[in-house]
Protein backbone atom coordinates (compact mmCIF):
# COMPACT_ATOMS: atom_id res chain seq x y z
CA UNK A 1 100.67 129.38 102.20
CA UNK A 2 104.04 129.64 104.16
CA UNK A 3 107.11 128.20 102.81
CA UNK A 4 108.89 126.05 105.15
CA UNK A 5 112.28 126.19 103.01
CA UNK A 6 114.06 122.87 102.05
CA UNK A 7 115.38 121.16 104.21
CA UNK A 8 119.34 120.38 103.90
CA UNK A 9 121.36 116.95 104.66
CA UNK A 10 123.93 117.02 107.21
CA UNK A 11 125.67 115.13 104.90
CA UNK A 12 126.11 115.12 101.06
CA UNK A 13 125.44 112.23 98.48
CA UNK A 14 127.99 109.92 97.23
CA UNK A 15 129.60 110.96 93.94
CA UNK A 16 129.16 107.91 91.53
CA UNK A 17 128.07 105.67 94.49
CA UNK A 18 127.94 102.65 92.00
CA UNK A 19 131.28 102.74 91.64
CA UNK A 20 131.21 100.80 94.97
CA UNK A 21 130.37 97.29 94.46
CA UNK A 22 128.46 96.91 97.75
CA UNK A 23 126.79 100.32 96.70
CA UNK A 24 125.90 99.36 93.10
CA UNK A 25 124.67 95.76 94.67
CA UNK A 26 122.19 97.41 96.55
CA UNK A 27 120.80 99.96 93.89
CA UNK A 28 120.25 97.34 91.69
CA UNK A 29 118.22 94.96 93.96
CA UNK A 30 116.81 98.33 95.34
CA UNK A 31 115.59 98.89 91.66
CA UNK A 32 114.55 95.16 90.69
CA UNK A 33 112.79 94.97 93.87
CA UNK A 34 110.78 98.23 93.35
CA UNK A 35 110.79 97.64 89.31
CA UNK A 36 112.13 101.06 88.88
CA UNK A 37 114.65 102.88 87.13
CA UNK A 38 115.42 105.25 90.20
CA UNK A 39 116.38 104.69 93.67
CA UNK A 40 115.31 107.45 96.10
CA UNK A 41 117.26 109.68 97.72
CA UNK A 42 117.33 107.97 100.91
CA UNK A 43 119.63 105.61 99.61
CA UNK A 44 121.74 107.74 98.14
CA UNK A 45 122.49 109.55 101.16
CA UNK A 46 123.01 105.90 102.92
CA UNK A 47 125.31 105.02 100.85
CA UNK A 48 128.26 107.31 102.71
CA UNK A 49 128.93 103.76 104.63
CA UNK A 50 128.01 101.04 102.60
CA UNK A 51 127.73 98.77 105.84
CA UNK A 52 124.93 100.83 106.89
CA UNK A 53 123.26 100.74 103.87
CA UNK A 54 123.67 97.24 102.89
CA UNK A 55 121.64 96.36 106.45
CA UNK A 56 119.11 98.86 106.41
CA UNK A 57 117.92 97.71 102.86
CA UNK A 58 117.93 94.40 103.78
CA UNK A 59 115.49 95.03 106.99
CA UNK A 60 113.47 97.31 104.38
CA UNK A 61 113.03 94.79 102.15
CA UNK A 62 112.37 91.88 104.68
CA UNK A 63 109.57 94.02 106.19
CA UNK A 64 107.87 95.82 103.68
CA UNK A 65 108.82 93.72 100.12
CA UNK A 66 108.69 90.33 101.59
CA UNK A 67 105.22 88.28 101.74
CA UNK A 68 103.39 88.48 105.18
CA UNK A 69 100.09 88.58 107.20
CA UNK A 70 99.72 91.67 106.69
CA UNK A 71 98.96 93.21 103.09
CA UNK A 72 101.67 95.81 100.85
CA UNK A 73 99.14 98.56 101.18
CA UNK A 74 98.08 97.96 104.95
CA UNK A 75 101.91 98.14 105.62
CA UNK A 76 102.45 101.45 103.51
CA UNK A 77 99.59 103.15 105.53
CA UNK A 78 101.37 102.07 108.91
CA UNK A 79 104.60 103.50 107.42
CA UNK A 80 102.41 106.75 106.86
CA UNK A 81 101.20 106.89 110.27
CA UNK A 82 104.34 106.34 112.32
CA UNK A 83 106.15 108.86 109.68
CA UNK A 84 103.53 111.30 110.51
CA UNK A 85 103.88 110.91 114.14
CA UNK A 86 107.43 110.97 114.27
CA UNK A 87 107.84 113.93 111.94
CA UNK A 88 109.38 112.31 109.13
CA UNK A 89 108.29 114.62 105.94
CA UNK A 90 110.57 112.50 103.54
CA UNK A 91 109.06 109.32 104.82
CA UNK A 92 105.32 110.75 104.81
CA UNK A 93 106.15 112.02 101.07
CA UNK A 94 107.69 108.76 100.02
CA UNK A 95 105.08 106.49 101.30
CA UNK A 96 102.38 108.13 100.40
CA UNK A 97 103.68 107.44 96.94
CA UNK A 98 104.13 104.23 97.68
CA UNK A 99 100.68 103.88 99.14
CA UNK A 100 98.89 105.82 96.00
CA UNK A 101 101.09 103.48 93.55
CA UNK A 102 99.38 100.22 95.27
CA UNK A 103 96.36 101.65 95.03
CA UNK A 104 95.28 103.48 98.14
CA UNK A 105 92.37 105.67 97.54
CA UNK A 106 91.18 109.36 97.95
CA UNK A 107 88.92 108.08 100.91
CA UNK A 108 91.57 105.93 101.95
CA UNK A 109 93.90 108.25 102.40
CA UNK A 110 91.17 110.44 104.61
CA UNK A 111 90.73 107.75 106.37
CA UNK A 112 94.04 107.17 107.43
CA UNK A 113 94.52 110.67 108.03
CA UNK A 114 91.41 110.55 110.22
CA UNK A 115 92.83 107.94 112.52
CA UNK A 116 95.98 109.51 112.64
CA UNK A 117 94.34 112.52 114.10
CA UNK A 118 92.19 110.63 116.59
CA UNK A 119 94.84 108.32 117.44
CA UNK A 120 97.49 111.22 118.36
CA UNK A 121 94.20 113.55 120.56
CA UNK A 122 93.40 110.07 122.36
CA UNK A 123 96.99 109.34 123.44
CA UNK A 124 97.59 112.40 124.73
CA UNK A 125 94.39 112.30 126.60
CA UNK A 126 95.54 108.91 127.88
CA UNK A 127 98.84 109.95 128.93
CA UNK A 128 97.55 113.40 130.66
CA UNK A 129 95.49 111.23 132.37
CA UNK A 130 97.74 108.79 133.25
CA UNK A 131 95.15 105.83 133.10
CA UNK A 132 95.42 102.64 134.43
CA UNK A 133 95.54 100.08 131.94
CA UNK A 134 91.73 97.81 132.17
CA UNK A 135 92.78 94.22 133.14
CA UNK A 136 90.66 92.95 130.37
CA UNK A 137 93.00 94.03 127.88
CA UNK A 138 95.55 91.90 129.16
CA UNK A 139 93.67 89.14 129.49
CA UNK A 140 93.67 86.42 126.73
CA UNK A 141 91.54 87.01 123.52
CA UNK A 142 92.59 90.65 124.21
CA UNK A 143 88.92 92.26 125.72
């Protein structure tokens, strides 16, 4: 197998970001939250403007820590399949994790990676096509 090399930030980490009150605010929700003793590298590459990171953890943990409709794991697989299509390796690595530590399977996981597959062929088939879209779909109840 090829190596792909590692991949370098444009920028580098805070030193001793928690020496930041807004910084060390966030970690430690970030790790009561999670119930961990780490926070990811992500953050700690974030936390260069504290503004930036202070909002983006909040929308993070609206969306994906909050109670909703829609389930933790159903929400980690989504995160897996737009990572995946947008070429996000760290965000494919990290919530797959994620996904694995609230229980996704071994099928599962095929699965998902199944749909991703077929998803991505039929879209481009769709757009090379350039279909119109069947009124039925926009029509209520949904077709």
């Amino acid at each position: 197998m090829q190596s792909l090399g590692v991949q370098m930030s444009v920028l580098k980490p805070v030193e001793d970001p928690e020496s930041d009150p807004r910084i060390r605010a966030v970690f430690e929700d970030i790790r009561a939250t999670r119930n961990s003793a780490t926070v990811n590298l992500f953050w700690h590459h974030l936390a260069f403007q504290p503004q930036l990171l202070e909002e983006t953890w909040r929308e993070v943990k609206a969306v994906m820590a909050s109670p909703s409709a829609l389930d933790p794991l159903t929400k980690e697989l989504i995160y897996i399949a737009v990572s995946a299509t947008n070429a996000c390796a760290y965000c494919v690595h990290s919530h797959t994790a994620a996904a694995r530590a609230k229980g996704m399977t071994v099928d599962q996981h095929a699965d998902l990676l199944r749909v991703i597959a077929l998803a991505g062929r039929t879209n481009q088939l769709a757009n090379a096509l350039q279909l119109p879209i069947d009124p039925a779909f926009d029509a209520p109840g949904g077709g």
